[in-house]
PDB file of N, CA and C in Angstrom:
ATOM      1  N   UNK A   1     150.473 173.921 126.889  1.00  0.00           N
ATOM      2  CA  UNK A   1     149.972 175.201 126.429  1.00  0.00           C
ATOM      3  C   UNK A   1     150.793 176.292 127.122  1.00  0.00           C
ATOM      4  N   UNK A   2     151.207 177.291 126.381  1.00  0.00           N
ATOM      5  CA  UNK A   2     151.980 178.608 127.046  1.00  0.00           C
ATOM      6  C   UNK A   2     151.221 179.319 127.414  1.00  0.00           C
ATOM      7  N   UNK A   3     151.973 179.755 128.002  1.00  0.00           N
ATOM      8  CA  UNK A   3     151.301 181.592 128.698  1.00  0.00           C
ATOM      9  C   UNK A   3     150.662 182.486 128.066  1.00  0.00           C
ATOM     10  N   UNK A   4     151.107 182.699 126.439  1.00  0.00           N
ATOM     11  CA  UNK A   4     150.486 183.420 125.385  1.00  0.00           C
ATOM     12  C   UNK A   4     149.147 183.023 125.647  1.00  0.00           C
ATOM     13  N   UNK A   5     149.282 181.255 124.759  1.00  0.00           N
ATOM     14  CA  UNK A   5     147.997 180.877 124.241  1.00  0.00           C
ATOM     15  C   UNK A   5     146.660 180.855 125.535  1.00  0.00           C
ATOM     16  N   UNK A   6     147.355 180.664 126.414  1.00  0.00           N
ATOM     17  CA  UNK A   6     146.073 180.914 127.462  1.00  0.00           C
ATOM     18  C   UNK A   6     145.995 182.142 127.879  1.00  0.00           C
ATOM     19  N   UNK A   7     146.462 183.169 127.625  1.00  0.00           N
ATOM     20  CA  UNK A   7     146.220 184.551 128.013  1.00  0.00           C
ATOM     21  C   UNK A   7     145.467 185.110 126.274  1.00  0.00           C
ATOM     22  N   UNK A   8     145.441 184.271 125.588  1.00  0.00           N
ATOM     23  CA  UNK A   8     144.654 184.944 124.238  1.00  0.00           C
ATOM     24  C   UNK A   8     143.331 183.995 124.535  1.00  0.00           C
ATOM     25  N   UNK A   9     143.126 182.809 125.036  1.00  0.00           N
ATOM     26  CA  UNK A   9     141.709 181.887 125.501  1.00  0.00           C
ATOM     27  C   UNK A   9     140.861 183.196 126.313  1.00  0.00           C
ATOM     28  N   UNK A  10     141.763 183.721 127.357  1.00  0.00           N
ATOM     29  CA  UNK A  10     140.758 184.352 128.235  1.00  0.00           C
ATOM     30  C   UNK A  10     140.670 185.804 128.139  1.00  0.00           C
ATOM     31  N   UNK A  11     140.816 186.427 126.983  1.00  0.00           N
ATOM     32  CA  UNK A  11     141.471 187.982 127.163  1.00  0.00           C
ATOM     33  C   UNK A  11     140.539 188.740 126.037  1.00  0.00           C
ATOM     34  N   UNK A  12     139.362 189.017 126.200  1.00  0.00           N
ATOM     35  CA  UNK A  12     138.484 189.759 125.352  1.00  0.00           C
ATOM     36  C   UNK A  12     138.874 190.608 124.404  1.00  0.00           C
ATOM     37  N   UNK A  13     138.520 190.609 122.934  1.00  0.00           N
ATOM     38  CA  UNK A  13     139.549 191.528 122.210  1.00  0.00           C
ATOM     39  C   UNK A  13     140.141 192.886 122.138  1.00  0.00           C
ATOM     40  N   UNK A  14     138.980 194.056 123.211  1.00  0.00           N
ATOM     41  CA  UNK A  14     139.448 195.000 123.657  1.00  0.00           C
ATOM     42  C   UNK A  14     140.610 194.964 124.107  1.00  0.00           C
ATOM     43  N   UNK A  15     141.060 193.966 125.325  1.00  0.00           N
ATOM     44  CA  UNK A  15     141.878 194.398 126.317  1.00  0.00           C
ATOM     45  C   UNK A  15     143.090 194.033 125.643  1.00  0.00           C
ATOM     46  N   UNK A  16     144.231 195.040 126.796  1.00  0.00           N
ATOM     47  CA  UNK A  16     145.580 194.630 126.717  1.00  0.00           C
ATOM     48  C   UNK A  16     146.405 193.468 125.922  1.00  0.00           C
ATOM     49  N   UNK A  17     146.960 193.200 125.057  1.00  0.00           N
ATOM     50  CA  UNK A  17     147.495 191.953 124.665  1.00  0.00           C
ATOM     51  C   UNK A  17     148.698 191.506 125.556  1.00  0.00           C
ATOM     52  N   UNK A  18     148.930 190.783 126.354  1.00  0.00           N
ATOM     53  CA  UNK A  18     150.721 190.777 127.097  1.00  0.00           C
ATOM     54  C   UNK A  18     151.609 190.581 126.305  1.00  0.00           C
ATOM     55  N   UNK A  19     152.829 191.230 126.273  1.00  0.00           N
ATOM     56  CA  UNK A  19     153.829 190.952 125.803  1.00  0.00           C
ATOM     57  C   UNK A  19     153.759 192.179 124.324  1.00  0.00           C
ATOM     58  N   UNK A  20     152.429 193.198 124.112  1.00  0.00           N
ATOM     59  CA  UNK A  20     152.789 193.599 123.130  1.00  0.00           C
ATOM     60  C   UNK A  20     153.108 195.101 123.550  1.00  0.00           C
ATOM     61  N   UNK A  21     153.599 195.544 124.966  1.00  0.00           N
ATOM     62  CA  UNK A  21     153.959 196.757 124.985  1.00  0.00           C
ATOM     63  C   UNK A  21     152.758 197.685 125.351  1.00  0.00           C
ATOM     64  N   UNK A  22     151.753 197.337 125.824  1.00  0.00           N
ATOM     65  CA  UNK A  22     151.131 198.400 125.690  1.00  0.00           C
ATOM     66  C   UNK A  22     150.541 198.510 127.422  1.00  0.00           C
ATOM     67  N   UNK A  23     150.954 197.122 128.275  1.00  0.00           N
ATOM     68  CA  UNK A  23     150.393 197.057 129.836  1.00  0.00           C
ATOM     69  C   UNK A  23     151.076 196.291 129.991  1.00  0.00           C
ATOM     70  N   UNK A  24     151.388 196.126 131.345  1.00  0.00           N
ATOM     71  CA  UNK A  24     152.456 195.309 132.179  1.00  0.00           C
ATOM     72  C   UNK A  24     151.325 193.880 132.532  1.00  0.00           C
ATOM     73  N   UNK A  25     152.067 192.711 132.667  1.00  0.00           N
ATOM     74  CA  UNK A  25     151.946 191.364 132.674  1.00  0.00           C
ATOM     75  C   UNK A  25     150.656 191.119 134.157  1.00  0.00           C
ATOM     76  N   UNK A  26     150.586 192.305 134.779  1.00  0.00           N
ATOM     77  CA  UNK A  26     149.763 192.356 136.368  1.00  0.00           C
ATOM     78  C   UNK A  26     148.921 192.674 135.883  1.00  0.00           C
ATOM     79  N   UNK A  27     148.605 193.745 134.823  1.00  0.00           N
ATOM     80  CA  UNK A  27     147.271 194.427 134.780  1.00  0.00           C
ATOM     81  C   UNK A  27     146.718 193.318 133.538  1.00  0.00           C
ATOM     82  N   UNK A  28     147.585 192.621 132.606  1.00  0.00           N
ATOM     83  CA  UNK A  28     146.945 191.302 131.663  1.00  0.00           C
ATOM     84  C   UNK A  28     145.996 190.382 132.883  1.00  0.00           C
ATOM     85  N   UNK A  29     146.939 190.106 133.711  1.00  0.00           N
ATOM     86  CA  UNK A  29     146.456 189.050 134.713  1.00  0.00           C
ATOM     87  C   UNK A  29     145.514 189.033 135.186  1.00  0.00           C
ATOM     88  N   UNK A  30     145.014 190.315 135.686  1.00  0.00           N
ATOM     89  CA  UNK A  30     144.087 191.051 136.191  1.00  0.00           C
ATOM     90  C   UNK A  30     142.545 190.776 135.151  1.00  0.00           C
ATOM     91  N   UNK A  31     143.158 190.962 134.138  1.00  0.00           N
ATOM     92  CA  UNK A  31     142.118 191.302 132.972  1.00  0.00           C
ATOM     93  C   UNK A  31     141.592 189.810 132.623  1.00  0.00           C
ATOM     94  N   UNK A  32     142.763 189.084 133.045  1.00  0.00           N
ATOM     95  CA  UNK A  32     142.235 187.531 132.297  1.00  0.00           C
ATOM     96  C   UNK A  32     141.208 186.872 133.815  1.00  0.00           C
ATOM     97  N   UNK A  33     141.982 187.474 134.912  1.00  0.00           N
ATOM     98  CA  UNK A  33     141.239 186.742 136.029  1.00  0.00           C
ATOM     99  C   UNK A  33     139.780 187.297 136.347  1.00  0.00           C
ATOM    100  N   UNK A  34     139.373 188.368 136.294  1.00  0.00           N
ATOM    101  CA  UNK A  34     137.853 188.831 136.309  1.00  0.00           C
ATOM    102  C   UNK A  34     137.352 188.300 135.239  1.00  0.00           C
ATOM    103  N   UNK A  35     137.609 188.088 134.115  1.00  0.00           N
ATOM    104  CA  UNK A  35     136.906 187.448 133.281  1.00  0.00           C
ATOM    105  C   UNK A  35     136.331 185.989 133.292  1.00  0.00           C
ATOM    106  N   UNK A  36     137.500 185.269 133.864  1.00  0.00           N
ATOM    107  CA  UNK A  36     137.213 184.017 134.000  1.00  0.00           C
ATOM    108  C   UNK A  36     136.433 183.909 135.359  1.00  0.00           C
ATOM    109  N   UNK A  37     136.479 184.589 136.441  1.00  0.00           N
ATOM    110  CA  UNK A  37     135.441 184.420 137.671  1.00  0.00           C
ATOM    111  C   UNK A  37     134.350 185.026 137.239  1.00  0.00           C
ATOM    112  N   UNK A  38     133.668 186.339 136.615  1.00  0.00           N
ATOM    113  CA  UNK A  38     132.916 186.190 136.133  1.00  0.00           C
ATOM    114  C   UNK A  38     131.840 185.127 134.719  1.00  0.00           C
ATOM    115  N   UNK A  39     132.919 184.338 134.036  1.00  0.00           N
ATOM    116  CA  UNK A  39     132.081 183.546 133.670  1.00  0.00           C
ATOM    117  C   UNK A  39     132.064 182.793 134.250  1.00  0.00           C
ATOM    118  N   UNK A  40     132.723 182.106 135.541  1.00  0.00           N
ATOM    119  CA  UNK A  40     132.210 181.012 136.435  1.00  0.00           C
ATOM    120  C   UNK A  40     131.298 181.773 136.996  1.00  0.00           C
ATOM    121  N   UNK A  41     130.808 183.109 137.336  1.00  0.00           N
ATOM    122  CA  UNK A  41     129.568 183.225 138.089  1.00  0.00           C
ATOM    123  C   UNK A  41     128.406 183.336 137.433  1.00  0.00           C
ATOM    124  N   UNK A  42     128.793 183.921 135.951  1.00  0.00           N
ATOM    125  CA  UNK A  42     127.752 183.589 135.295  1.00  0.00           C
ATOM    126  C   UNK A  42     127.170 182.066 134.921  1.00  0.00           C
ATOM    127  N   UNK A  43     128.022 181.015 134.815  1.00  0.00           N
ATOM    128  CA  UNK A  43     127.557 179.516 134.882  1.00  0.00           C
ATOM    129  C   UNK A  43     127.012 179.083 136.109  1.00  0.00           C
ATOM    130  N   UNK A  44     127.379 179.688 137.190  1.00  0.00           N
ATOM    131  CA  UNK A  44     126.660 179.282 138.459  1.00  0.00           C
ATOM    132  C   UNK A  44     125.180 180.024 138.359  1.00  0.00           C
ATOM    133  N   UNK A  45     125.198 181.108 137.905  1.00  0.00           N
ATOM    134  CA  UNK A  45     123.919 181.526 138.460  1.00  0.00           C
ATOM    135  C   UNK A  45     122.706 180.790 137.133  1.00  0.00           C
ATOM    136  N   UNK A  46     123.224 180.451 136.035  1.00  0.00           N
ATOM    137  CA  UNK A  46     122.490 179.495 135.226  1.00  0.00           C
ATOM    138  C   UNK A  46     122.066 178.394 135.800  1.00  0.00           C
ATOM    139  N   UNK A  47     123.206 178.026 136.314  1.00  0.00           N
ATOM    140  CA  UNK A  47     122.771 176.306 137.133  1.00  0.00           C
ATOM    141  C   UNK A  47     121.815 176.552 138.483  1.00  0.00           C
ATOM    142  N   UNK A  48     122.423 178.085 138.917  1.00  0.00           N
ATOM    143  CA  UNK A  48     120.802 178.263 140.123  1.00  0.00           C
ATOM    144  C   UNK A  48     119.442 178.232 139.712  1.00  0.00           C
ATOM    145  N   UNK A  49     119.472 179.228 138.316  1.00  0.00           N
ATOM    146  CA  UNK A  49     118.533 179.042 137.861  1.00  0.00           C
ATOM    147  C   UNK A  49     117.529 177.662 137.265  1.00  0.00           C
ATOM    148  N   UNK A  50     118.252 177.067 136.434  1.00  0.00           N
ATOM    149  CA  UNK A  50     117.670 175.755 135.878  1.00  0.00           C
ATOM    150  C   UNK A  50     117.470 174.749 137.345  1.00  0.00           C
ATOM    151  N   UNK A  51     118.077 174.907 138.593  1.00  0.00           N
ATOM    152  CA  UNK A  51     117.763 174.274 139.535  1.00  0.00           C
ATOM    153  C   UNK A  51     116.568 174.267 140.415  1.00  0.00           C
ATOM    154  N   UNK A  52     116.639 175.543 140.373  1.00  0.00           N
ATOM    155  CA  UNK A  52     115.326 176.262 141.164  1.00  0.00           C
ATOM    156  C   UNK A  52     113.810 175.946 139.700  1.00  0.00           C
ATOM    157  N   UNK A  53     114.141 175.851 138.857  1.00  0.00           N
ATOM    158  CA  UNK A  53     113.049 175.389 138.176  1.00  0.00           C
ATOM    159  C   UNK A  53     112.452 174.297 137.947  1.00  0.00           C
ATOM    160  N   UNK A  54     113.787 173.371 138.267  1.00  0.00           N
ATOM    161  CA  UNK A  54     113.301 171.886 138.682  1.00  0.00           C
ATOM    162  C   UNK A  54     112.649 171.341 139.555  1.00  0.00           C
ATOM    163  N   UNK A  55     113.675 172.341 141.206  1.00  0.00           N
ATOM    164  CA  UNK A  55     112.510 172.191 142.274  1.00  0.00           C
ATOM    165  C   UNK A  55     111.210 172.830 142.117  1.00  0.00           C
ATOM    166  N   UNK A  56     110.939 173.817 141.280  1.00  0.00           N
ATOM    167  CA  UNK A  56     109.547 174.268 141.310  1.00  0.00           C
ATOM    168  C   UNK A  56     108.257 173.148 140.494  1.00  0.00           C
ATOM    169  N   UNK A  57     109.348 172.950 139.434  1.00  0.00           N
ATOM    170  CA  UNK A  57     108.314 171.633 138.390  1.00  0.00           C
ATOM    171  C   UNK A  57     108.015 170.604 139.633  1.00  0.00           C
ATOM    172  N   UNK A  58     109.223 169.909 140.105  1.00  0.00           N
ATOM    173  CA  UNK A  58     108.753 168.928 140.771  1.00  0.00           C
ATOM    174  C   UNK A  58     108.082 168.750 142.324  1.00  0.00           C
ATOM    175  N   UNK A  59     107.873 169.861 142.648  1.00  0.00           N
ATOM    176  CA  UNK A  59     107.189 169.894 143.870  1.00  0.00           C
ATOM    177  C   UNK A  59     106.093 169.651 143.584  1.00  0.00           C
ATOM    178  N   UNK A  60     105.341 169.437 143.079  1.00  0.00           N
ATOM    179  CA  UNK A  60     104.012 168.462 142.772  1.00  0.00           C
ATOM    180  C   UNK A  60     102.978 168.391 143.934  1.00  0.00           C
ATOM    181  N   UNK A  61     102.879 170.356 143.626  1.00  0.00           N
ATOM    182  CA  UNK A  61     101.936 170.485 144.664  1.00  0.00           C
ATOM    183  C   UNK A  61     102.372 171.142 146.343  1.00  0.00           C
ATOM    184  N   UNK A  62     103.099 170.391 146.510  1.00  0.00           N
ATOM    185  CA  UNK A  62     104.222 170.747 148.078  1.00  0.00           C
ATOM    186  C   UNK A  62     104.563 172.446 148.110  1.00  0.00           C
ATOM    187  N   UNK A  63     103.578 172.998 148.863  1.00  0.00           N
ATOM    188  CA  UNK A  63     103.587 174.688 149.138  1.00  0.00           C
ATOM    189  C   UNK A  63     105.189 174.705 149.457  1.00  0.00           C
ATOM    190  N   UNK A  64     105.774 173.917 150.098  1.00  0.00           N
ATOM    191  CA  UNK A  64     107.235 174.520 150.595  1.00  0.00           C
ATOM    192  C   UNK A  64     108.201 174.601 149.948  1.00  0.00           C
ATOM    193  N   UNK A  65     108.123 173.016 148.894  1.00  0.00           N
ATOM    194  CA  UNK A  65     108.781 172.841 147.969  1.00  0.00           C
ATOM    195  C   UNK A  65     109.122 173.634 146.638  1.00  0.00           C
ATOM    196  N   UNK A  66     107.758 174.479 146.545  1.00  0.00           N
ATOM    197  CA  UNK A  66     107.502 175.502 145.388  1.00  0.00           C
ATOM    198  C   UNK A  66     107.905 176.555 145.668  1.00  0.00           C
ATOM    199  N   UNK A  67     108.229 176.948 147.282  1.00  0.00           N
ATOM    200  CA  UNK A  67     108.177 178.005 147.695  1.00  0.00           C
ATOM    201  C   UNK A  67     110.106 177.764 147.450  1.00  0.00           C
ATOM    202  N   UNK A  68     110.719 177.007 147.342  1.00  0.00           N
ATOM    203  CA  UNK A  68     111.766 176.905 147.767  1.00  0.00           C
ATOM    204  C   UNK A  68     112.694 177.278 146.289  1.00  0.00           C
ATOM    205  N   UNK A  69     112.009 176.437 145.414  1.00  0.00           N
ATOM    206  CA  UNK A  69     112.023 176.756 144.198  1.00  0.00           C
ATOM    207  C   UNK A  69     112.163 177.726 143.503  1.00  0.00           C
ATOM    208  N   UNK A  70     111.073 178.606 143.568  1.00  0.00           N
ATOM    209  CA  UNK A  70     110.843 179.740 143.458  1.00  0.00           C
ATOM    210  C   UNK A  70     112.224 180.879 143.733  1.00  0.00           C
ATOM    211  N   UNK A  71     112.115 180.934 145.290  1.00  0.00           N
ATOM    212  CA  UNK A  71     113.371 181.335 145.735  1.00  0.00           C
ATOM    213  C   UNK A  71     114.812 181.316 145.058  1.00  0.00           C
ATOM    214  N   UNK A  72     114.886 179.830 144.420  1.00  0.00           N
ATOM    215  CA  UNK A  72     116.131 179.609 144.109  1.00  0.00           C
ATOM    216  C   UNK A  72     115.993 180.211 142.806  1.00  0.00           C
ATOM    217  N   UNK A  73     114.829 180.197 141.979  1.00  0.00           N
ATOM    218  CA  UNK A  73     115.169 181.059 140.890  1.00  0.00           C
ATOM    219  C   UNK A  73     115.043 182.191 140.760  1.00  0.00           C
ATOM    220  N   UNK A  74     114.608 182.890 141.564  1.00  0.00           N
ATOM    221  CA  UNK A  74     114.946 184.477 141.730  1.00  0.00           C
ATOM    222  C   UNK A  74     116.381 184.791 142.295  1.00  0.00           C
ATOM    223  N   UNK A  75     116.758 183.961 143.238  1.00  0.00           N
ATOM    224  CA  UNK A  75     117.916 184.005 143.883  1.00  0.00           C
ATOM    225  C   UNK A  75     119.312 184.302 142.237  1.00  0.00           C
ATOM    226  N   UNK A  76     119.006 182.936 141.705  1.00  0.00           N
ATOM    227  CA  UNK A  76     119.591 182.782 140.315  1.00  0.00           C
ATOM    228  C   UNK A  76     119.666 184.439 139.191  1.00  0.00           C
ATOM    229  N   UNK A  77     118.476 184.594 139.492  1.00  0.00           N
ATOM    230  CA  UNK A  77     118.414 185.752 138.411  1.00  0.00           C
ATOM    231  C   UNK A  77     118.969 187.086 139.105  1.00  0.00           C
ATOM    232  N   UNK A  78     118.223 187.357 140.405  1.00  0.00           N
ATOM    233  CA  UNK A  78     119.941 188.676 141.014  1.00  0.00           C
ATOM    234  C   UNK A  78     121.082 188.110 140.705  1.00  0.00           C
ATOM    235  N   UNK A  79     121.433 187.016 141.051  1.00  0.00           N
ATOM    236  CA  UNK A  79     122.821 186.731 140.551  1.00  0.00           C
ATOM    237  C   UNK A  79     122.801 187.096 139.764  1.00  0.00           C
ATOM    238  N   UNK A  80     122.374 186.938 138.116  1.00  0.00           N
ATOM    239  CA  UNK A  80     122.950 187.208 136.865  1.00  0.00           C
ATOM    240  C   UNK A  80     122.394 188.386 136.516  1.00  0.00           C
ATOM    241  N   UNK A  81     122.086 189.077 137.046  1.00  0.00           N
ATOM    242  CA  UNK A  81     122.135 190.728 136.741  1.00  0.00           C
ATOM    243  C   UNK A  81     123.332 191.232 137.506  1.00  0.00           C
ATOM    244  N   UNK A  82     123.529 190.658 139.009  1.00  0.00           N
ATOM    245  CA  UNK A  82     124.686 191.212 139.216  1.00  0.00           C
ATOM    246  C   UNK A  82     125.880 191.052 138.830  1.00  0.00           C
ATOM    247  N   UNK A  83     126.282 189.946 137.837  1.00  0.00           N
ATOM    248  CA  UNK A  83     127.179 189.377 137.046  1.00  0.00           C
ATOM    249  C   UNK A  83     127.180 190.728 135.623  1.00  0.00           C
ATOM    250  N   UNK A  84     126.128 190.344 135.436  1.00  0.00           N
ATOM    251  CA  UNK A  84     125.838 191.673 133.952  1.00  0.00           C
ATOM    252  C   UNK A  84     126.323 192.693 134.468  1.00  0.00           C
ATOM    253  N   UNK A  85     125.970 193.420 135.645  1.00  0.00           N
ATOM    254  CA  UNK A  85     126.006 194.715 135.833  1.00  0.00           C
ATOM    255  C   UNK A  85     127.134 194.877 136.410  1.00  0.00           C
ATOM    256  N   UNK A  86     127.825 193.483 136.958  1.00  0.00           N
ATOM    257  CA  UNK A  86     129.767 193.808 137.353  1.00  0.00           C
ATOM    258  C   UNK A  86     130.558 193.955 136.094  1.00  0.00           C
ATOM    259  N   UNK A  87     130.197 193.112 135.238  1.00  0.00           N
ATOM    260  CA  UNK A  87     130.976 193.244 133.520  1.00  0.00           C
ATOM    261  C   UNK A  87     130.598 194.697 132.935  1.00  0.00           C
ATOM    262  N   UNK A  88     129.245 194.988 132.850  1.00  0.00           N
ATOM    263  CA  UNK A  88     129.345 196.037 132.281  1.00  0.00           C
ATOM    264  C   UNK A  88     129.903 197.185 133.297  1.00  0.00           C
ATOM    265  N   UNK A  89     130.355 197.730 134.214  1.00  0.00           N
ATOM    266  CA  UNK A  89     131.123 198.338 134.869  1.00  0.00           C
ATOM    267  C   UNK A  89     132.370 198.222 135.127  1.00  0.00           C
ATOM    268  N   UNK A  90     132.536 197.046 134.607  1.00  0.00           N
ATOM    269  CA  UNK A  90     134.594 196.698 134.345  1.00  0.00           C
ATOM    270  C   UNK A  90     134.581 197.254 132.880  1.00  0.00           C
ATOM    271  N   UNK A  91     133.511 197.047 132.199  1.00  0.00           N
ATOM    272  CA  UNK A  91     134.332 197.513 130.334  1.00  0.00           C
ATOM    273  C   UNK A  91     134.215 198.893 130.538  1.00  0.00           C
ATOM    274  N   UNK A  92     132.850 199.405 131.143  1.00  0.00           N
ATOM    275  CA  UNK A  92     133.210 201.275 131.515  1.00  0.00           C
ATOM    276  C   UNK A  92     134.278 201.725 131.690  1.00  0.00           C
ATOM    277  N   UNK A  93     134.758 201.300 132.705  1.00  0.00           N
ATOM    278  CA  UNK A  93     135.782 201.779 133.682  1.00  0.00           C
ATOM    279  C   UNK A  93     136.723 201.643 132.990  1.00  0.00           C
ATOM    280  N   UNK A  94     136.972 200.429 132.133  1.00  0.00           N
ATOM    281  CA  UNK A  94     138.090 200.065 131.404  1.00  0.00           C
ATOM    282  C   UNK A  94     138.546 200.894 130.165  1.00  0.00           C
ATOM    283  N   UNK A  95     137.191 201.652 129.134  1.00  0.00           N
ATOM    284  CA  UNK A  95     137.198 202.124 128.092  1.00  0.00           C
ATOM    285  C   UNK A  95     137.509 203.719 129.128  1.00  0.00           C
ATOM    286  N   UNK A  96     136.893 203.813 130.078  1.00  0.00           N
ATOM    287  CA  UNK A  96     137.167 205.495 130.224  1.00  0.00           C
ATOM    288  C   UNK A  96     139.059 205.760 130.865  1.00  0.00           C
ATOM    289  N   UNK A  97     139.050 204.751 131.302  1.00  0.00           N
ATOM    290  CA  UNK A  97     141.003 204.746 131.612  1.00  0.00           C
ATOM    291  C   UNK A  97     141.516 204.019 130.505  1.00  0.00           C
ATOM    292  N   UNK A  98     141.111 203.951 130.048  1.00  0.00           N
ATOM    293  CA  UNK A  98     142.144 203.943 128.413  1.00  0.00           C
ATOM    294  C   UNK A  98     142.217 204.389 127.215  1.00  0.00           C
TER     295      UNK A  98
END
């Protein structure tokens, strides 16, 4: 796979295209790499979530276990607001400088 085709996999249709003149190959890079760490943080904080719900189902009763649970799925859900609320402040920022 080339450089194109994986810079069109990760490159939201707003942004920059590389190679068509309109941003240099750093600021593509840029654009493809926040994207892709944010959807790895958004898959992590899913998997916190569905985790922390498992430990809560299966504590079967166990105050600590529920308590732990619990935790992990709130923990999960700041994560994915703070995931939401980092994306939506990269496309701001992005639409008002361009």
């Amino acid at each position: 796979m080339d450089l194109a085709a994986l810079a069109k996999l990760f490159t939201p249709i707003n942004s920059p295209n590389p190679g068509d003149g309109s941003s240099s190959y750093l600021v593509s890079f840029a654009i493809i790499g926040i994207n892709i760490l944010l959807t790895l943080a958004g898959v992590v904080t899913v998997v916190a979530i569905v985790w922390g719900g498992i430990l809560y189902i299966s504590s079967a009763g166990d105050e600590a276990k529920a308590k732990k649970g619990r935790q992990a799925a709130i923990n999960g859900l700041i994560g994915m607001m703070i995931v939401i609320l980092s994306f939506t402040m990269i496309e701001v920022i992005g639409r008002i400088l361009s």
